[in-house]
Protein backbone atom coordinates (compact mmCIF):
# COMPACT_ATOMS: atom_id res chain seq x y z
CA UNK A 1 -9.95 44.22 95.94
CA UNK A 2 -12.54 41.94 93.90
CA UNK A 3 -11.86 39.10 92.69
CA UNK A 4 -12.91 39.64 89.26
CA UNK A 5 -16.75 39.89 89.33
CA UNK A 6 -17.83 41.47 86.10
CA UNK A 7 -20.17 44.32 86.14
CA UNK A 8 -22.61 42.33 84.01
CA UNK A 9 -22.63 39.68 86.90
CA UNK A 10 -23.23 42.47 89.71
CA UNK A 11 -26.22 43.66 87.30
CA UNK A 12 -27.29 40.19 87.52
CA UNK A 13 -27.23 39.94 90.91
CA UNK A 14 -28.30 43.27 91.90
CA UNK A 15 -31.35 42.98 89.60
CA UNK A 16 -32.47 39.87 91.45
CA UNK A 17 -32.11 40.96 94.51
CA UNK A 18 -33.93 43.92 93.92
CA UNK A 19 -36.90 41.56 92.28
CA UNK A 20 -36.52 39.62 95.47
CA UNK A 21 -36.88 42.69 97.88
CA UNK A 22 -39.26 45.00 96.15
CA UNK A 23 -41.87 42.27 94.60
CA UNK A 24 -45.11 42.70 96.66
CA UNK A 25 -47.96 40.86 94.89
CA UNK A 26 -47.38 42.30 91.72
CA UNK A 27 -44.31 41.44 88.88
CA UNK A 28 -41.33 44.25 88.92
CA UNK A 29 -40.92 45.86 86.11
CA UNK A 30 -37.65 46.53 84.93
CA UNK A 31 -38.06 49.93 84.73
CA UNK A 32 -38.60 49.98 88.29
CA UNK A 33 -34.87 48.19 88.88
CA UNK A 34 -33.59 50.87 86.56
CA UNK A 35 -34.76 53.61 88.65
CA UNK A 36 -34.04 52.55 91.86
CA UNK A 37 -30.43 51.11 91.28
CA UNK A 38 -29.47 53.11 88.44
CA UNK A 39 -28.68 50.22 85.94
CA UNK A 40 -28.71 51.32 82.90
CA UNK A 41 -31.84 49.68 80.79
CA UNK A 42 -29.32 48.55 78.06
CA UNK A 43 -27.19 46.97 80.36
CA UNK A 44 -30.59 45.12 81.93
CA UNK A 45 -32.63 43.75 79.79
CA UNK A 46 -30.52 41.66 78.39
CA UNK A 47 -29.62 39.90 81.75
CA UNK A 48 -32.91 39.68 82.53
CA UNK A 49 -33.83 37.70 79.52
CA UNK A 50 -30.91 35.64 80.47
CA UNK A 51 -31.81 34.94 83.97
CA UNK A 52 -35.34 34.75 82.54
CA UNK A 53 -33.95 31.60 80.04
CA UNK A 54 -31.83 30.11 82.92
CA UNK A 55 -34.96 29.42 85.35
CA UNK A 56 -34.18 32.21 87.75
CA UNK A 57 -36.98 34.81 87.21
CA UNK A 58 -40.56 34.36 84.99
CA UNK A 59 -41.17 37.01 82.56
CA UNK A 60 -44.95 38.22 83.01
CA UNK A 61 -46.66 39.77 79.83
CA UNK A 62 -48.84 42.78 79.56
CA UNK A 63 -49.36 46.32 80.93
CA UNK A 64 -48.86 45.58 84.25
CA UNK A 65 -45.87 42.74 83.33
CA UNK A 66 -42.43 42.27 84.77
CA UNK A 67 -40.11 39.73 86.26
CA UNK A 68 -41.04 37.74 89.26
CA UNK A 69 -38.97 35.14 91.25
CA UNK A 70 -39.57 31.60 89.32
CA UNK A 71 -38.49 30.03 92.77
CA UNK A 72 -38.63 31.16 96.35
CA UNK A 73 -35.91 33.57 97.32
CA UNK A 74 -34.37 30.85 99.80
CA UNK A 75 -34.26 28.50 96.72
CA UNK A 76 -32.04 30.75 94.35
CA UNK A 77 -28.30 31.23 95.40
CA UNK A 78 -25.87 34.10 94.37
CA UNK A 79 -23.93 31.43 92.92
CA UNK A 80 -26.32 29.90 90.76
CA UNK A 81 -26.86 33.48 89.30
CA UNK A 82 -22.94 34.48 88.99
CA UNK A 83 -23.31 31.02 86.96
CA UNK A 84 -25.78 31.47 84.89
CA UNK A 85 -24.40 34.92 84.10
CA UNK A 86 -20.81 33.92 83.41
CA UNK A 87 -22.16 30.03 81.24
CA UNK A 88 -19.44 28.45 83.27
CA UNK A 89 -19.07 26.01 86.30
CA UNK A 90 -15.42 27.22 86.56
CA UNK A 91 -14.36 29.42 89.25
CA UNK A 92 -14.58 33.34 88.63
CA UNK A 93 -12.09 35.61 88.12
CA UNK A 94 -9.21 33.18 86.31
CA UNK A 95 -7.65 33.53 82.74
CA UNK A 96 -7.87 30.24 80.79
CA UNK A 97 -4.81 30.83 78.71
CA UNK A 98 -2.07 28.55 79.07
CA UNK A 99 0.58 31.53 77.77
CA UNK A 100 2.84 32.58 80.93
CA UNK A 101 5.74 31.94 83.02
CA UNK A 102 6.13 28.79 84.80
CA UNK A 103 5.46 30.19 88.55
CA UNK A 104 2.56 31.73 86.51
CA UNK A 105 1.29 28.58 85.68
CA UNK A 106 2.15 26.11 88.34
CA UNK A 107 2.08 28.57 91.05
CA UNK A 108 -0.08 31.76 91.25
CA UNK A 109 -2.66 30.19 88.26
CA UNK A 110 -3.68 27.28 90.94
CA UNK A 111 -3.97 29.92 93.89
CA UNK A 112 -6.15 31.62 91.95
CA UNK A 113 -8.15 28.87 90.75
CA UNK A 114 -8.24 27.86 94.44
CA UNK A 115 -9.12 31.67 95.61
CA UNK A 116 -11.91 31.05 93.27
CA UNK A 117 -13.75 28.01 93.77
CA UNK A 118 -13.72 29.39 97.62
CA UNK A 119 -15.22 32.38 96.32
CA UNK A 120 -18.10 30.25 94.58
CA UNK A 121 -18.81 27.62 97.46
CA UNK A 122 -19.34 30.67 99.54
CA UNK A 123 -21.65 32.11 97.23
CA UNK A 124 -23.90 29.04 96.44
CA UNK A 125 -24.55 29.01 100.17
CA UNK A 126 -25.95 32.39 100.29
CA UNK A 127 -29.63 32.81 99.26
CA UNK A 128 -31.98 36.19 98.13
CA UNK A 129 -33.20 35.27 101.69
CA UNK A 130 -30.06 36.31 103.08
CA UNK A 131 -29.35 39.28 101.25
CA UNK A 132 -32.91 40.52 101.71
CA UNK A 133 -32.31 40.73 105.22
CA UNK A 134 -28.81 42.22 104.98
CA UNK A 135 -30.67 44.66 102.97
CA UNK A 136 -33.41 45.36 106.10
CA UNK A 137 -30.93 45.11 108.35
CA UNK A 138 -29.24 48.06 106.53
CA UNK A 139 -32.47 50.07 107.01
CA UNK A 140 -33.26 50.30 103.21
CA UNK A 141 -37.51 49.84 102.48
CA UNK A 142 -38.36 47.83 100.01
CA UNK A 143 -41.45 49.16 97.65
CA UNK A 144 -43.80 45.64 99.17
CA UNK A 145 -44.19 46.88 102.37
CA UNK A 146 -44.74 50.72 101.60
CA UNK A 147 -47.71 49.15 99.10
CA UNK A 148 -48.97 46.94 101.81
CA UNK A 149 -51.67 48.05 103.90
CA UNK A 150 -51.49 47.40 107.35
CA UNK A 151 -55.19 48.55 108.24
CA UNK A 152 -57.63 46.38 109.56
C-alpha cells in the first residue's frame, strides 16, 4: 500500500529521474522520456513545464532542445519534486476536510498526518544521485553511456 502518491507526482518524479540518468552531454527530449517509460506526452509536458517553473529542470530551445538538470542530481531531492508537484509543504496523502467522526479527527487524521511528514523527511533526504544508482544497481543502461565513446 501507498500512501497516496498521485500519479502526476510519480510522472514527476519518474521524468526527472529519467533526465537525471539518461542526459549525456546533450538536453533530453521529452519524447525520449515518453518512449522509454511510457508516460503518456499529455500527461508530461505539463509537469515538465512545472518542474521547469519550479527551478528543477532548464528548458533548452531548438531542434536539438529538451530538459536538462538546472542543478546537480545530488542537489535535487525527491521531496523537493513531490513538492513542487503537489504546491504544498503539507505532508502527502491527507484529506484537509474537517467533516468526520471524532476518532477520525483526533485519532487516525493525526496518524496520518504523522505517517506523512515521515514519508516526506525521508524523501527530502534522498537525491537523483541515489536513485541513479539504485537504477545501475538494478542493471538498467542509461542512453549516456551507450552514446559515450570509450575509444582512445
Amino acid at each position: 500500500m501507498m500512501l497516496g502518491l498521485p500519479n502526476k507526482t510519480l510522472v514527476a518524479i519518474e521524468a526527472v529521474l529519467d533526465i537525471a540518468f539518461n542526459a549525456g552531454g546533450a538536453p533530453v527530449q521529452s519524447g525520449d522520456i515518453t518512449q522509454r517509460q511510457g508516460i503518456p506526452r499529455r500527461s508530461l509536458e505539463p509537469v515538465l513545464q512545472q518542474l521547469t517553473r519550479s527551478g528543477v529542470l532548464t528548458g533548452v530551445r531548438g531542434p536539438r532542445g529538451g530538459y536538462r538538470l538546472a542543478r546537480e542530481r545530488r542537489r535535487i531531492t525527491v521531496g523537493e519534486i513531490v513538492r513542487v508537484i503537489s504546491g504544498r509543504d503539507e505532508p502527502i496523502g491527507v484529506a484537509q476536510d474537517g467533516d468526520g467522526s471524532e476518532l477520525g479527527n483526533k485519532v487516525v487524521r493525526p496518524l496520518w498526518l504523522e505517517l506523512g511528514a515521515e514519508v516526506m523527511a525521508r524523501l527530502e533526504q534522498v537525491t537523483l544521485d541515489d536513485l541513479c544508482a539504485r537504477a545501475e544497481r538494478a542493471g538498467i543502461e542509461s542512453e549516456a553511456r551507450k552514446t559515450v565513446d570509450f575509444t582512445i
